[in-house]
Protein backbone atom coordinates (compact mmCIF):
# COMPACT_ATOMS: atom_id res chain seq x y z
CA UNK A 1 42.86 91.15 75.78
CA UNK A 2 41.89 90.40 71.99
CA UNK A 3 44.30 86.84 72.24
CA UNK A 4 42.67 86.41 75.56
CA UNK A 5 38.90 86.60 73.97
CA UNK A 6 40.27 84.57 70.79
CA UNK A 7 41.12 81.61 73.05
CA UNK A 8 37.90 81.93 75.31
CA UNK A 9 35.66 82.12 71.64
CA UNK A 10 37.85 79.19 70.63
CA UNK A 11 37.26 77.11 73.82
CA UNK A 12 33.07 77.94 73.04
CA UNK A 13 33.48 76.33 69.70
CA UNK A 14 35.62 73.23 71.13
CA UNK A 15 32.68 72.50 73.36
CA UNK A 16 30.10 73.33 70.95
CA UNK A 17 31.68 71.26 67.98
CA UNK A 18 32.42 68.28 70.33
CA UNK A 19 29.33 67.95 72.48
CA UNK A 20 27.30 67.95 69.12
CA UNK A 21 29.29 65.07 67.96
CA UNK A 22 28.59 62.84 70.66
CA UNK A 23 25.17 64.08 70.80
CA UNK A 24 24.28 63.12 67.24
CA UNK A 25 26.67 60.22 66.76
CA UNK A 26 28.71 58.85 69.04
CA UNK A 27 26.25 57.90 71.84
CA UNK A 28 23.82 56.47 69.66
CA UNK A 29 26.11 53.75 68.02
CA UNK A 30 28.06 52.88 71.55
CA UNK A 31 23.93 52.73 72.70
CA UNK A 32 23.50 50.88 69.41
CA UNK A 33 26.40 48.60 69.99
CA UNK A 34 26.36 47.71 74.05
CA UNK A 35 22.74 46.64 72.82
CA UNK A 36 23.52 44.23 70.49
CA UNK A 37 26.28 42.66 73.00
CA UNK A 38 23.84 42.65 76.11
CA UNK A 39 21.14 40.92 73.56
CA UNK A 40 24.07 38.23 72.44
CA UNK A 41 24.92 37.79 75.77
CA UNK A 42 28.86 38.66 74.83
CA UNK A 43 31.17 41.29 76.12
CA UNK A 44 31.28 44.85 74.79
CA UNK A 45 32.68 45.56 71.31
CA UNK A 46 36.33 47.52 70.93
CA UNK A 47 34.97 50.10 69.05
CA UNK A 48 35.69 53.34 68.73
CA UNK A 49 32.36 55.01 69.80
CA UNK A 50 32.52 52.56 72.62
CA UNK A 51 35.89 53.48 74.01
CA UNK A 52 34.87 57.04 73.54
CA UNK A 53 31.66 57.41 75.24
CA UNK A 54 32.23 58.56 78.81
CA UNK A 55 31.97 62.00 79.93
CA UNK A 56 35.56 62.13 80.65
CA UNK A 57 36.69 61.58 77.06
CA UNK A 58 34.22 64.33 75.37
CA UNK A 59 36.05 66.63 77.87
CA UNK A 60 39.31 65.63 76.78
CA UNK A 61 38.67 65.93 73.24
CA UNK A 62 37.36 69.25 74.06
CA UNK A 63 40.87 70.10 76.05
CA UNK A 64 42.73 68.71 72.79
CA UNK A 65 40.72 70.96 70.06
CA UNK A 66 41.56 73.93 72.24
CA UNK A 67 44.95 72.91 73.22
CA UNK A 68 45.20 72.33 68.90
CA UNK A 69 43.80 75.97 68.91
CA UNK A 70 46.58 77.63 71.24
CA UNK A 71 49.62 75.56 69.75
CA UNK A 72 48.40 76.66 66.26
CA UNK A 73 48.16 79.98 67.31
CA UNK A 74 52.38 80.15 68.92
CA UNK A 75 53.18 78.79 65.36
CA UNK A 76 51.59 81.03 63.58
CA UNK A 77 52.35 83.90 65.11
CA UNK A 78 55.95 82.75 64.90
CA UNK A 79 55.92 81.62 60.90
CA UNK A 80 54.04 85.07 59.97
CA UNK A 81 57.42 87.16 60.75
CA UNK A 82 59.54 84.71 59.55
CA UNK A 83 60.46 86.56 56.36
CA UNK A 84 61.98 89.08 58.27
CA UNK A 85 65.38 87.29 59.65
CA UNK A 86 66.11 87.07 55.38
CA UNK A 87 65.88 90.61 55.14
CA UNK A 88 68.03 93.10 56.06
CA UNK A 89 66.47 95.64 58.41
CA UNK A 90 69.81 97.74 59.15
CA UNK A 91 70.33 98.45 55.19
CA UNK A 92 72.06 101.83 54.84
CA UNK A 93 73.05 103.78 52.33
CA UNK A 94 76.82 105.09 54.30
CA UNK A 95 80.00 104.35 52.90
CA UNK A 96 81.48 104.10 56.01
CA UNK A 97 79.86 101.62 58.57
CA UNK A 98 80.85 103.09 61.53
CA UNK A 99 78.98 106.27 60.95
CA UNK A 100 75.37 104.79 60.89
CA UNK A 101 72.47 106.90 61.05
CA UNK A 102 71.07 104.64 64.46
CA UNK A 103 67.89 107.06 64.19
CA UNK A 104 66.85 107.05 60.73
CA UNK A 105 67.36 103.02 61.08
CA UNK A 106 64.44 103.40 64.27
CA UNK A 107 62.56 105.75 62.08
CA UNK A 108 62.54 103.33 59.21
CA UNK A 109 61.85 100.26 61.30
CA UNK A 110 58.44 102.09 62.71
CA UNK A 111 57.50 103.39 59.83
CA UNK A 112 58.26 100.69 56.66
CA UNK A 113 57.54 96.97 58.76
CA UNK A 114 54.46 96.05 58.58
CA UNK A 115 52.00 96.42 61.98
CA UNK A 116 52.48 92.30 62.30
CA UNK A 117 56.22 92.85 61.95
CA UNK A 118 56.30 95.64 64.22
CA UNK A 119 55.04 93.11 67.24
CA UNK A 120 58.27 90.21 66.27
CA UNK A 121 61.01 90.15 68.62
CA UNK A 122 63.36 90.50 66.45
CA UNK A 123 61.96 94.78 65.51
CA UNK A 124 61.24 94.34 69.06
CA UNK A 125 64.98 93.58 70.17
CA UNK A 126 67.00 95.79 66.82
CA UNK A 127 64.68 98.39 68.52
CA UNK A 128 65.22 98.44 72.19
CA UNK A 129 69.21 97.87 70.63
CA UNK A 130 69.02 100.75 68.78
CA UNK A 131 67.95 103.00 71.17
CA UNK A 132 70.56 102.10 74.19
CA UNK A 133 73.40 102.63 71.42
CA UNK A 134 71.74 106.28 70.54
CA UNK A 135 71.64 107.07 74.26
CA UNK A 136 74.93 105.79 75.12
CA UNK A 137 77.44 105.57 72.12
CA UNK A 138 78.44 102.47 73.70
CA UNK A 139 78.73 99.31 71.65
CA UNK A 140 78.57 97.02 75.40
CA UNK A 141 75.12 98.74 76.37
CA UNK A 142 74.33 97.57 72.77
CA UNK A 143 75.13 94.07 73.01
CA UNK A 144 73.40 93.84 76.64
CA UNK A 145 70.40 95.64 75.11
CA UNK A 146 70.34 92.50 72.50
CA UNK A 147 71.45 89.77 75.55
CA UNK A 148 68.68 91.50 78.01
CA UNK A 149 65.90 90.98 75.57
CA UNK A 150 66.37 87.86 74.11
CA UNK A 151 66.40 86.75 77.80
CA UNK A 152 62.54 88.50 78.43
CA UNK A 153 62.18 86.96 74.77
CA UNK A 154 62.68 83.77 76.65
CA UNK A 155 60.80 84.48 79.63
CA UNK A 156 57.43 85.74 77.49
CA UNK A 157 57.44 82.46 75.51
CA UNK A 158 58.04 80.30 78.77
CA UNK A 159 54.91 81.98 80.45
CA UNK A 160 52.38 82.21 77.14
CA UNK A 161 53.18 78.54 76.90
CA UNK A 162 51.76 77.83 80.90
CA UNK A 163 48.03 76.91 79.38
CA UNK A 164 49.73 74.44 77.09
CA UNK A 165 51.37 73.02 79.91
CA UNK A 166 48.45 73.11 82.34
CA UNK A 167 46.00 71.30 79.31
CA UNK A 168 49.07 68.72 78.63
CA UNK A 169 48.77 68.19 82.71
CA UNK A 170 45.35 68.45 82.96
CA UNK A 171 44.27 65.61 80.31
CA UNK A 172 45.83 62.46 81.81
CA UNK A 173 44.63 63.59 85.48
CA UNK A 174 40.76 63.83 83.96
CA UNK A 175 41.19 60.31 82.08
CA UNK A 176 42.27 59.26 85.91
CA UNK A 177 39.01 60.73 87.32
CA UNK A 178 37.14 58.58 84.87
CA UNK A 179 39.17 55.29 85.97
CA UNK A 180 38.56 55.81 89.76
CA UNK A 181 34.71 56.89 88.80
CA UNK A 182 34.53 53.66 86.50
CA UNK A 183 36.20 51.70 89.56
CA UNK A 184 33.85 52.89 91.92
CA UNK A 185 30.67 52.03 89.79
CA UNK A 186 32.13 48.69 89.59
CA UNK A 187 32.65 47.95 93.01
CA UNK A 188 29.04 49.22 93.71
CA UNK A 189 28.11 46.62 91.82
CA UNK A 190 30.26 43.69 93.15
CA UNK A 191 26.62 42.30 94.12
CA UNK A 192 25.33 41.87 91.26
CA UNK A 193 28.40 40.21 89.67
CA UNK A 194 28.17 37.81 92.75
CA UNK A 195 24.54 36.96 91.64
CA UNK A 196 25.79 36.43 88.07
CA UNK A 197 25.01 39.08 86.28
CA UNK A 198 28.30 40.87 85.68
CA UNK A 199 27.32 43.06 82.68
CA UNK A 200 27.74 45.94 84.59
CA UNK A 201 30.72 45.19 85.94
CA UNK A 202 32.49 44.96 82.66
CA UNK A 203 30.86 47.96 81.59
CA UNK A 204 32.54 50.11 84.88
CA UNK A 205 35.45 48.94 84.36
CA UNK A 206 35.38 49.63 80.77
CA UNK A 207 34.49 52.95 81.18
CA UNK A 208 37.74 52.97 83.92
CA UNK A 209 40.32 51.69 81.52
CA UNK A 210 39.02 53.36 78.53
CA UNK A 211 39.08 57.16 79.72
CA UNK A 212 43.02 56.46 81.18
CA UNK A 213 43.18 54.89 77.19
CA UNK A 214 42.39 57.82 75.41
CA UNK A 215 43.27 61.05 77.75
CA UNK A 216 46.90 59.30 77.73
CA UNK A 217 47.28 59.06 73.82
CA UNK A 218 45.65 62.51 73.45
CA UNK A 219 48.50 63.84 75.76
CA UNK A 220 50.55 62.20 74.11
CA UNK A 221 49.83 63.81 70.96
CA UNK A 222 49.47 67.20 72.42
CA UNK A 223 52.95 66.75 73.91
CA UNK A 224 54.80 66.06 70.66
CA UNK A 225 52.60 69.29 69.29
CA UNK A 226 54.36 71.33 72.35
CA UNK A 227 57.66 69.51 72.01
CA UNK A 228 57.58 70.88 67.80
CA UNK A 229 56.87 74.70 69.07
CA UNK A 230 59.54 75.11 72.07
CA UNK A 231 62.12 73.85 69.27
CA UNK A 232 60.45 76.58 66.89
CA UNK A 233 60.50 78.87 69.71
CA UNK A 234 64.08 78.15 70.76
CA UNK A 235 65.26 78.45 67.43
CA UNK A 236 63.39 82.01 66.54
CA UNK A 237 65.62 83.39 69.64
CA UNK A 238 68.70 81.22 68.27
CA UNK A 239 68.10 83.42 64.95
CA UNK A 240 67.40 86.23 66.44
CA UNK A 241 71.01 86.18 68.29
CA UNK A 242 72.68 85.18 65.16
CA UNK A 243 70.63 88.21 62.58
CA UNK A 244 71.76 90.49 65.24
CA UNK A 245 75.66 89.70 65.41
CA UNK A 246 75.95 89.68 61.41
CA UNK A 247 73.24 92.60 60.79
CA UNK A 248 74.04 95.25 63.53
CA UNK A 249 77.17 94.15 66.07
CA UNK A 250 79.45 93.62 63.24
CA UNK A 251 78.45 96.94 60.97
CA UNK A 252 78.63 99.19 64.27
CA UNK A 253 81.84 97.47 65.23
């Protein structure tokens, strides 16, 4: 519930940060500058505040910052218990590695980690480990124990990543919405283009091509964000595996 109200308070600010930009700046110049064109009788300047002034690309932007926001937040949750995987958790004090104390090594996990390192899949999966071996004596229950929860491991990334996902769908199909709106405006005003005045025209079909423009190269961006954290992701369960063959299976063995 707390990540849940993070996200929504970060979405707020998105809107509230981006809205006020195009508010206070960005409309005026492209007003400023589709002015000055109409006035010279020439077509509409490539400028940035021009190919940025539709309603469909202040939502996009807005999409990005937030979609920023959530990617952000899967790294750092990720790089904070990092440390760990260099440090060695099963550390015992018996000569003879067969006889660990599996209980004092789940006492010492809850009670030394810190409450951040507690919540890392790796405590998570020595843990749930830990405590099948205690039940059962049996080495295989421990090494499912370790297989079965890198698995959910798997699973819990796959399904905290679906709002990434949706935004990374969700971009390009609004930058569409503004093409077929921009098309439509056009073609409302085949008329006029007819009579000779095509100004507005151009300026539908500006507004078509330029929303596709941008909500394409922000997904773009977004996806190469998303692309960097699954291979994070991927290789936090890769390490995982690994700390718990040379930490745990090959001590109890």
């Amino acid at each position: 519930m707390n990540e849940m109200l993070k996200s929504f308070a970060a979405l707020v600010v998105a809107i509230v940060i981006v809205h006020m930009v195009y508010l206070g700046y960005i409309r005026p110049e492209a007003a400023q500058y589709i002015a000055i064109g109409l006035e010279q009788q020439q077509s509409l300047p490539r400028n940035f505040v021009v190919i940025v002034k539709g309603y469909e690309q202040e939502i996009c932007f807005i999409l990005m910052l937030w979609g920023c926001y959530l990617i952000a937040s899967a790294y750092r949750r990720i790089l904070k218990t990092q440390y760990l995987y260099s440090v060695d958790l099963i550390e015992t004090t018996e000569s003879n590695d067969s006889a660990l104390d599996v209980n004092q090594i789940i006492d010492r996990l809850d009670t030394e980690i810190p409450k951040e390192g507690l919540a890392s899949p790796l405590v998570q999966t020595l843990r749930a480990a830990l405590w099948r071996y205690s039940a059962t004596n049996n080495v295989q229950n421990l090494s499912d124990a370790i297989e079965s929860n890198l698995e959910a491991l798997a699973v819990r990334q796959d399904t905290e990543n679906t709002m990434i996902r949706y935004l990374i769908w969700a971009i390009p199909s609004i930058g569409f919405i503004g093409t077929v709106r921009g098309i439509g405006q056009a073609l409302s005003q085949a008329d006029e283009a007819l009579a000779g005045n095509i100004a507005g025209m151009v300026d539908s079909l500006g507004l078509a091509f330029n929303s596709t423009l941008v909500a394409l190269l922000i997904s773009i961006f977004l996806m190469f964000l998303f692309h960097q954290l699954q291979r994070l992701q991927d290789g936090q369960i890769v390490e995982t595996q690994h700390y718990c063959d040379k930490y745990l299976l090959r001590r109890i063995r």
